[in-house]
C-alpha atoms as a PDB file:
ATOM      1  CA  UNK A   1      91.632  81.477  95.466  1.00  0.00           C
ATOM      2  CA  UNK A   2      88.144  82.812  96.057  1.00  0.00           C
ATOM      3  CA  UNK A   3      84.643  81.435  94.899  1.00  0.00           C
ATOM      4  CA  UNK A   4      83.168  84.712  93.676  1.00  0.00           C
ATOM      5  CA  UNK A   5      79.335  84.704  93.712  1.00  0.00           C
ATOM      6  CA  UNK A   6      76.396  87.664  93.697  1.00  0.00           C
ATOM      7  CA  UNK A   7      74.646  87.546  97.076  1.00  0.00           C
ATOM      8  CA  UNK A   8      71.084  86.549  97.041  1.00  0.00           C
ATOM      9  CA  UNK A   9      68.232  88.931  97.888  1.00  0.00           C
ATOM     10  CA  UNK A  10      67.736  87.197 101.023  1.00  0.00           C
ATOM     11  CA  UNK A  11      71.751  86.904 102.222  1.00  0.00           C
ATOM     12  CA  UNK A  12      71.827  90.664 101.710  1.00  0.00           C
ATOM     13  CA  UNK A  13      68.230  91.531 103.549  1.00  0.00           C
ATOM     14  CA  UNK A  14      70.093  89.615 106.527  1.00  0.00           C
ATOM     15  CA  UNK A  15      73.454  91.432 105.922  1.00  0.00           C
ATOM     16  CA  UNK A  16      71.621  95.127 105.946  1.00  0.00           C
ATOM     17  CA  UNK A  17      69.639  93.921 108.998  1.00  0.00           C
ATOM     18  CA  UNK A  18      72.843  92.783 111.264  1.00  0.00           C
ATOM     19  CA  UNK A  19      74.740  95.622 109.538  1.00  0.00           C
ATOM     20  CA  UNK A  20      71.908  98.055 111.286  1.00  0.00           C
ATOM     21  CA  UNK A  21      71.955  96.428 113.919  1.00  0.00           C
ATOM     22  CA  UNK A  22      75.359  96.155 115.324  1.00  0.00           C
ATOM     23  CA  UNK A  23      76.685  99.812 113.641  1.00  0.00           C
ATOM     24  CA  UNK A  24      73.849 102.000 114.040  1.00  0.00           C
ATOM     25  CA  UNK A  25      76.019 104.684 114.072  1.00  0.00           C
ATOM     26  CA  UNK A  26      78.283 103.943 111.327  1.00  0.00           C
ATOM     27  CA  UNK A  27      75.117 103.443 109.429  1.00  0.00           C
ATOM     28  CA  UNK A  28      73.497 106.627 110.421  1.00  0.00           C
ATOM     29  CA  UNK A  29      76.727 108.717 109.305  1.00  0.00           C
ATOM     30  CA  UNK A  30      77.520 106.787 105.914  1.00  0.00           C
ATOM     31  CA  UNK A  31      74.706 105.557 104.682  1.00  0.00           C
ATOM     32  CA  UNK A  32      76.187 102.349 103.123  1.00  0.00           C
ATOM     33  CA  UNK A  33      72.917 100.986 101.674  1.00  0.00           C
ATOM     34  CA  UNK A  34      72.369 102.197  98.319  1.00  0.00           C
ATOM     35  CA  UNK A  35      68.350 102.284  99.462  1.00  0.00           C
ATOM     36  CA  UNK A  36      66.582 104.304 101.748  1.00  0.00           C
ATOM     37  CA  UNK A  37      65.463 102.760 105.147  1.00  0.00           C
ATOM     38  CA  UNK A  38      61.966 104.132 106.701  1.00  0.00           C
ATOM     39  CA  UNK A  39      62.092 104.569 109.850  1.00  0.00           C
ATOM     40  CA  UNK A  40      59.520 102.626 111.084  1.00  0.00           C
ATOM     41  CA  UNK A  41      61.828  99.277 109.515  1.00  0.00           C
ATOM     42  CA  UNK A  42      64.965 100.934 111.108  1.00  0.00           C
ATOM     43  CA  UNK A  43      63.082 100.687 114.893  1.00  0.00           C
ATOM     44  CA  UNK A  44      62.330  97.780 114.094  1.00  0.00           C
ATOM     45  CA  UNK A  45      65.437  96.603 113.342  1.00  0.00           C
ATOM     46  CA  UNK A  46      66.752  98.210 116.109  1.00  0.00           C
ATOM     47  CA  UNK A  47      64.226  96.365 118.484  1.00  0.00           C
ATOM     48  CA  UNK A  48      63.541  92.923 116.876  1.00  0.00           C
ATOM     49  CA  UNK A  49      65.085  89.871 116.071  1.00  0.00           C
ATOM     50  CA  UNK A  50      65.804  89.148 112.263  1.00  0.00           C
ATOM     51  CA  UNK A  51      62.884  86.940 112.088  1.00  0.00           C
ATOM     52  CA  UNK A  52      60.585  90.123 112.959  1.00  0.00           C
ATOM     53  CA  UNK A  53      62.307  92.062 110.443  1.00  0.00           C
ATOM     54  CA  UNK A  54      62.420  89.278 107.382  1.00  0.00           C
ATOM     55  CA  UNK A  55      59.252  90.477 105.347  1.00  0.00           C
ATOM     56  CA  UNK A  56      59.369  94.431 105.504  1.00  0.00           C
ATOM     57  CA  UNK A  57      63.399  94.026 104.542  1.00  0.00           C
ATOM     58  CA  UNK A  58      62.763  91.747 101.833  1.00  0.00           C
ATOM     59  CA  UNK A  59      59.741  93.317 100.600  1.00  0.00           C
ATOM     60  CA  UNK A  60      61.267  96.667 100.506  1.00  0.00           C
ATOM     61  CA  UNK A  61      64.826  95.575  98.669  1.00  0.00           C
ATOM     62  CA  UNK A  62      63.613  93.250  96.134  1.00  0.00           C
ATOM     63  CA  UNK A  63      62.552  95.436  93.559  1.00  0.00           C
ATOM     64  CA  UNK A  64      65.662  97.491  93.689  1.00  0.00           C
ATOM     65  CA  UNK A  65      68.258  94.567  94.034  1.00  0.00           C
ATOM     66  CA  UNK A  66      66.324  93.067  90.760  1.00  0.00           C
ATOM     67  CA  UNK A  67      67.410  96.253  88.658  1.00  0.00           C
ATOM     68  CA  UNK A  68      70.484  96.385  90.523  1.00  0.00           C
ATOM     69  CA  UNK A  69      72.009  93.364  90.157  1.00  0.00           C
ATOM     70  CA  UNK A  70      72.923  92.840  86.086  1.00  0.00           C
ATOM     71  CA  UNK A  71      75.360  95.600  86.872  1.00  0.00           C
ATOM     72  CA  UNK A  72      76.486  93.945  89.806  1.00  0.00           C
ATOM     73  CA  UNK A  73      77.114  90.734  87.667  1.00  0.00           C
ATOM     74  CA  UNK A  74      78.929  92.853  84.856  1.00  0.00           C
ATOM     75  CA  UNK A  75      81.137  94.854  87.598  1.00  0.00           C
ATOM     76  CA  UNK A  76      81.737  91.221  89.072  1.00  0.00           C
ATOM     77  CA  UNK A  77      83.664  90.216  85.940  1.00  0.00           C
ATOM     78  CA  UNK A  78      85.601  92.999  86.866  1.00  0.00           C
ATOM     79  CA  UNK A  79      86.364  91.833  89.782  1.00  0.00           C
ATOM     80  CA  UNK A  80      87.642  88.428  89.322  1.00  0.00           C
ATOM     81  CA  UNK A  81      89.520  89.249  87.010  1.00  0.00           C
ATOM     82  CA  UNK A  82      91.316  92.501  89.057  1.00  0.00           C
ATOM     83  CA  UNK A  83      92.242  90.099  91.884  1.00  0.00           C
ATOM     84  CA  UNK A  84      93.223  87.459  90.207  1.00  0.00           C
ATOM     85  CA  UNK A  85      96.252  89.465  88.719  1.00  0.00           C
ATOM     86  CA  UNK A  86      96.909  90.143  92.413  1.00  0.00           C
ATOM     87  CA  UNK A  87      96.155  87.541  94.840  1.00  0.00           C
ATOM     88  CA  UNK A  88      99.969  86.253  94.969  1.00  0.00           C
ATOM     89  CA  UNK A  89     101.099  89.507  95.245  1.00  0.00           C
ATOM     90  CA  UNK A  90      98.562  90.524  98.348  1.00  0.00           C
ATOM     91  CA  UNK A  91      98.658  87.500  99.977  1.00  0.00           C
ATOM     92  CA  UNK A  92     102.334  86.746 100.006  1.00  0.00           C
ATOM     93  CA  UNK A  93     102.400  90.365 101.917  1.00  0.00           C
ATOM     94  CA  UNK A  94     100.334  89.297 104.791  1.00  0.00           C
ATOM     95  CA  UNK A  95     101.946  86.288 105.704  1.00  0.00           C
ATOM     96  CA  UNK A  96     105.547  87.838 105.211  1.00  0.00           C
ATOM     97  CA  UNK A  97     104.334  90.834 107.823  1.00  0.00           C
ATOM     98  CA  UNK A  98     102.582  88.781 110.040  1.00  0.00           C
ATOM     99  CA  UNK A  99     105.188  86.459 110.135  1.00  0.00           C
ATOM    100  CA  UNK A 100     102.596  83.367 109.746  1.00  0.00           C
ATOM    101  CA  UNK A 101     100.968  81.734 106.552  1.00  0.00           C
ATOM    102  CA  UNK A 102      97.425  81.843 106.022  1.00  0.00           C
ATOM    103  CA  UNK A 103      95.871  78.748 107.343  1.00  0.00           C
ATOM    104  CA  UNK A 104      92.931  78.277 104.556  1.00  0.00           C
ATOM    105  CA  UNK A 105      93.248  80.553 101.208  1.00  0.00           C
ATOM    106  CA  UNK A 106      90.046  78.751  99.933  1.00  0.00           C
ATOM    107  CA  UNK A 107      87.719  81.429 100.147  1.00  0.00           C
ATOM    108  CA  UNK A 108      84.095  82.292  99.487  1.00  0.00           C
ATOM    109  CA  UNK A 109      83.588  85.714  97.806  1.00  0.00           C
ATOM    110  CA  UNK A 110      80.001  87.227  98.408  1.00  0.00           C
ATOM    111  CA  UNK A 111      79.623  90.343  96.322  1.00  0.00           C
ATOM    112  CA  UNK A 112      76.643  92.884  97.900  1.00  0.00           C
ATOM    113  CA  UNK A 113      74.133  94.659  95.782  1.00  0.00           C
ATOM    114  CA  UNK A 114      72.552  97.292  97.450  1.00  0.00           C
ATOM    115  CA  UNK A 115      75.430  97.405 100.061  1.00  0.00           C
ATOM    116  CA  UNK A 116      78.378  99.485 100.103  1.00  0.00           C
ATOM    117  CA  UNK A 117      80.162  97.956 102.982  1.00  0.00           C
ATOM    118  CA  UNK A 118      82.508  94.949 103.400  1.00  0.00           C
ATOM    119  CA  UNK A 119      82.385  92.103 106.157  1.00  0.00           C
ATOM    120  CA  UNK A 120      83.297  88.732 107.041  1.00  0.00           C
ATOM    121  CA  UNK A 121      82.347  85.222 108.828  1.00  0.00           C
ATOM    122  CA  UNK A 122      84.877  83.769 110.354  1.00  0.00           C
ATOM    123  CA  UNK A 123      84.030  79.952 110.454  1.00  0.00           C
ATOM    124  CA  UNK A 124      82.906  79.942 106.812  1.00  0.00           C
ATOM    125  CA  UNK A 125      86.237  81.946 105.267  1.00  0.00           C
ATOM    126  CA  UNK A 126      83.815  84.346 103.731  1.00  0.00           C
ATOM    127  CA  UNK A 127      84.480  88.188 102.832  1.00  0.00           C
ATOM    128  CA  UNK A 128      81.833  90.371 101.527  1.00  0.00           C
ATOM    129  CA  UNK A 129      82.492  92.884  99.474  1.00  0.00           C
ATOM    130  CA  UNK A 130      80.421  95.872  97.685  1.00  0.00           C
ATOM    131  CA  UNK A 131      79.973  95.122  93.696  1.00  0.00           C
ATOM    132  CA  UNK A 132      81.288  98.949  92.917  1.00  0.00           C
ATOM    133  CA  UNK A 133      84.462 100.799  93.811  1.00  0.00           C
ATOM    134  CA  UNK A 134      86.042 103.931  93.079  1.00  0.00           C
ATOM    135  CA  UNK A 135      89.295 102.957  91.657  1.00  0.00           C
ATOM    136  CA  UNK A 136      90.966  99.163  91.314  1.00  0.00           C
ATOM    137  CA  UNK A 137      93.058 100.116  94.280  1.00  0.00           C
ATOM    138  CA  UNK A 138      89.866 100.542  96.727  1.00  0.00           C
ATOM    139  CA  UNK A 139      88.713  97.522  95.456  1.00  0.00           C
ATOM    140  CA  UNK A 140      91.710  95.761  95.916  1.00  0.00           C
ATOM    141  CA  UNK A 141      92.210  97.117  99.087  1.00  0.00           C
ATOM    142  CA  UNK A 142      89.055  96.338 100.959  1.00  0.00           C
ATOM    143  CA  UNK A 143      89.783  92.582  99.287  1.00  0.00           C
ATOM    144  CA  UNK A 144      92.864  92.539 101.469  1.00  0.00           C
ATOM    145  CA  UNK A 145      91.180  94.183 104.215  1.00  0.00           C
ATOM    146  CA  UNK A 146      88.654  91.730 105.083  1.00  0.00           C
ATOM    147  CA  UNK A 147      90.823  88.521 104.230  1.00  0.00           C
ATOM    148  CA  UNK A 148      93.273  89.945 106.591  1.00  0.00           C
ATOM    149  CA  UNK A 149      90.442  90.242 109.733  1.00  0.00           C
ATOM    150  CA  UNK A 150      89.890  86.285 108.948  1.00  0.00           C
ATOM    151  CA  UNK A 151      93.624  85.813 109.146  1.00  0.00           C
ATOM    152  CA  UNK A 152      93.977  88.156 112.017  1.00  0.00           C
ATOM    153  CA  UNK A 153      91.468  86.242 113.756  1.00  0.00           C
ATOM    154  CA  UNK A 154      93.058  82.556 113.369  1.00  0.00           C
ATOM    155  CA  UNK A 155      95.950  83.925 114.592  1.00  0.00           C
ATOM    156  CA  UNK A 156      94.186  85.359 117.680  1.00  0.00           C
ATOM    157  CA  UNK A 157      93.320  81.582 118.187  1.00  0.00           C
ATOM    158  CA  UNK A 158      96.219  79.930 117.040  1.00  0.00           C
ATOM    159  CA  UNK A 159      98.296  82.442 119.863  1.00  0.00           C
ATOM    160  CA  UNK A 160      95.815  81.636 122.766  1.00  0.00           C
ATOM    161  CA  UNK A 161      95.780  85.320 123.012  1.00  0.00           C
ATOM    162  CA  UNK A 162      92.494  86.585 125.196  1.00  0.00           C
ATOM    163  CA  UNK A 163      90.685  89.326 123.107  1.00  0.00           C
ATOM    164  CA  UNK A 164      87.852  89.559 121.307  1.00  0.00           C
ATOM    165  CA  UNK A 165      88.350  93.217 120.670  1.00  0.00           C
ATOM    166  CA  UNK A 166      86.893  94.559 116.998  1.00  0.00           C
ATOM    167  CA  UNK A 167      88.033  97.959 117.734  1.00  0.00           C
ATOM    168  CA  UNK A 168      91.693  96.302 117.941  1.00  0.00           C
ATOM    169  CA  UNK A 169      90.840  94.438 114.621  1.00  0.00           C
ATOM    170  CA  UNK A 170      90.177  97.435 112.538  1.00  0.00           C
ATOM    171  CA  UNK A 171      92.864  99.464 113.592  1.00  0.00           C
ATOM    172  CA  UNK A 172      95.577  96.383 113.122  1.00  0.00           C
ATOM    173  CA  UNK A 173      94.639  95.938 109.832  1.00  0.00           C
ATOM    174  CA  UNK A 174      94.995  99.669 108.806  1.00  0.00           C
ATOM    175  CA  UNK A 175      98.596  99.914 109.898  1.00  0.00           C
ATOM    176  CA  UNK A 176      99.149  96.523 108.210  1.00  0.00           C
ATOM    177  CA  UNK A 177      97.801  97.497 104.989  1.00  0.00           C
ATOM    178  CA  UNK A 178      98.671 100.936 105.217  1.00  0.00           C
ATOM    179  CA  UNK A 179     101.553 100.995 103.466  1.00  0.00           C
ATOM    180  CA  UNK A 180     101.604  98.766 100.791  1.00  0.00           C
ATOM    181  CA  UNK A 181     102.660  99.322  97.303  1.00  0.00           C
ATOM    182  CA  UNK A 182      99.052  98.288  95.185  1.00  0.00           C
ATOM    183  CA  UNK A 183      96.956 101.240  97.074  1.00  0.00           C
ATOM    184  CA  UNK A 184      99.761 103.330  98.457  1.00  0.00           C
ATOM    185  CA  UNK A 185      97.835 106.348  96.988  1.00  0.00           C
ATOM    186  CA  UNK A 186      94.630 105.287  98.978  1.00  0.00           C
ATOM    187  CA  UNK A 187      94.443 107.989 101.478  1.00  0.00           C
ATOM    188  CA  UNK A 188      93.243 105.082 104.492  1.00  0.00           C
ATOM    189  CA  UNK A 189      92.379 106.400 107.743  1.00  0.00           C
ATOM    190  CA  UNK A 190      90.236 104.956 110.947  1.00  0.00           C
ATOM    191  CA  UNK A 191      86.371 106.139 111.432  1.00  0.00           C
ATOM    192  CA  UNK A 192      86.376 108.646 114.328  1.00  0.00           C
ATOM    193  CA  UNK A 193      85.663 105.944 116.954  1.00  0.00           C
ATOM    194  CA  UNK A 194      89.077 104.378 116.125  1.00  0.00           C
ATOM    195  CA  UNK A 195      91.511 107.442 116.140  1.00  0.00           C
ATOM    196  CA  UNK A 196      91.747 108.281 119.953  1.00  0.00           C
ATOM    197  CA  UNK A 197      92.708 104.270 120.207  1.00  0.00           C
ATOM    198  CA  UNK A 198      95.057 104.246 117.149  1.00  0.00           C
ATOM    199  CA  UNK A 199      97.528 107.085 118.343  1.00  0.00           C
ATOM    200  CA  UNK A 200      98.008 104.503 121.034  1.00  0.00           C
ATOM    201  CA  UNK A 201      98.325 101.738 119.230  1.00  0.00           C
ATOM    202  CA  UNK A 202     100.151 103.036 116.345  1.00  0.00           C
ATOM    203  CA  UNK A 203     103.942 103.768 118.203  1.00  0.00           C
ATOM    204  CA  UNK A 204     103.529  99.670 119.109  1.00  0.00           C
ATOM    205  CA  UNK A 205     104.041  99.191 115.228  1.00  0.00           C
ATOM    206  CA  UNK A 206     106.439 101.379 114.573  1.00  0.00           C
ATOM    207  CA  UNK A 207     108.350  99.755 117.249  1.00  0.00           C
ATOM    208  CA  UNK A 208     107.683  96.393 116.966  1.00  0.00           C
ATOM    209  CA  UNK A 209     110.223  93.427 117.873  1.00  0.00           C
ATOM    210  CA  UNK A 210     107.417  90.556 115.712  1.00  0.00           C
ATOM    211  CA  UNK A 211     104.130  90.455 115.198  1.00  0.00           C
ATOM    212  CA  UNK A 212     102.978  87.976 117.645  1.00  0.00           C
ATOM    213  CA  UNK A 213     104.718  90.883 120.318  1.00  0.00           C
ATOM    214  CA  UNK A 214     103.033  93.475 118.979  1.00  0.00           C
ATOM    215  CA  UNK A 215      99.802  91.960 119.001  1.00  0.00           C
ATOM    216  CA  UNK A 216     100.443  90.875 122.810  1.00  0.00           C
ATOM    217  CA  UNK A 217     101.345  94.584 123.689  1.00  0.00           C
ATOM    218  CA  UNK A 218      98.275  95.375 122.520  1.00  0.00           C
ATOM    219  CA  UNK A 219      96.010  92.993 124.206  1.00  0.00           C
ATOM    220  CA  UNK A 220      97.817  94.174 127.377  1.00  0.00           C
ATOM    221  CA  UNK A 221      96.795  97.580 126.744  1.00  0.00           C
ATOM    222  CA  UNK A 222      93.224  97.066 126.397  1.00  0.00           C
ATOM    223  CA  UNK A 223      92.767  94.837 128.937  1.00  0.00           C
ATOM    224  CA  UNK A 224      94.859  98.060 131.044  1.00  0.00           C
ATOM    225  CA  UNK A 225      92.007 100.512 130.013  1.00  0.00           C
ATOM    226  CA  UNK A 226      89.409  98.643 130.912  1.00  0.00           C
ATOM    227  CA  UNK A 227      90.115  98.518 134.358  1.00  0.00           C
END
């Protein structure tokens, strides 16, 4: 099951700042902030610590994520009630192709605002998740999608398997989503840093003897290209 909630003001501030921060250029091209970031906070961001940062981000979002945020409570409604129709359904498909069962399926929801994007933290089994989506499928989908990164990632562990590659991460769980039945219309591709990668990757799924060996293959071949 998952704990739905509305992020607070000051969750998402820190969210937009590490989001920023760690995918300049993902933010650059998309734009997933539903606000518009002067540039003298965005060198900032780029050049501080969060702490610098705190004020000018919270100053600048809170009058926007007030008005934003009764339809973010409506469209949450929505929401809890789209994936609890599915959650037996999704999750039963990850652990029958991974070939593992999902260690914790307690989870914290934390539905964004002003943001557009997904995420996750690991240690706390929380997914974040925008509070609008195109169709039930893309909502649905990007559900899935960051559930499966905390399962991919407790498998990492549970495998002893050395790699703490995100590019691997979010091109694993496109081929393992990919094809199922609840967004098979999606059309779900990688962002142009992943593709060169993925044409790699992808005959390792097609021709894969388990999970757990697919996985290894592809540790091996990172840690081959890095050399």
């Amino acid at each position: 099951m998952i704990l739905w909630k509305i992020i607070s003001l000051e969750c998402e501030a820190k969210a937009i700042y590490s989001f920023i921060k760690n995918h300049k250029d993902i933010y650059l091209r998309y734009n997933n902030i539903k606000i518009s970031i002067p540039k003298e906070i965005l060198t900032k961001i780029y050049r501080e610590d969060y702490s610098e940062v705190k004020e000018d981000l919270l100053n600048l979002l809170k009058e926007e994520y007030s008005k934003e945020r009764k339809k973010a409570e409506d469209n949450l409604i929505n929401i809890k009630n789209l994936w609890k129709s599915n959650e037996e359904t999704i999750l039963k498909y990850i652990e029958e192709i991974t070939e593992e069962p999902i260690a914790n399926k307690n989870y914290y929801g934390s539905v964004g605002v002003l943001t557009t994007f997904g995420g996750y933290e690991q240690k706390a089994n929380i997914i974040y998740i925008p509070c609008k989506f195109k169709s039930k499928e893309n909502a649905l989908y990007l559900i899935a999608h960051e559930i499966f990164h905390l399962h991919y990632w407790n498998l990492v562990k549970k495998l002893n398997l050395k790699t703490n590659s995100w590019l691997l991460s979010e091109i694993v769980v496109v081929l393992v989503l990919n094809d199922f039945k609840l967004w098979k219309d999606l059309k779900i591709g990688y962002l142009s840093e992943y593709k060169e990668f993925s044409r790699k990757i992808s005959p390792l799924w097609k021709n894969r003897t388990s999970f757990e060996d697919f996985l290894r293959k592809n540790i091996e071949l990172i840690n081959s290209m890095k050399k």
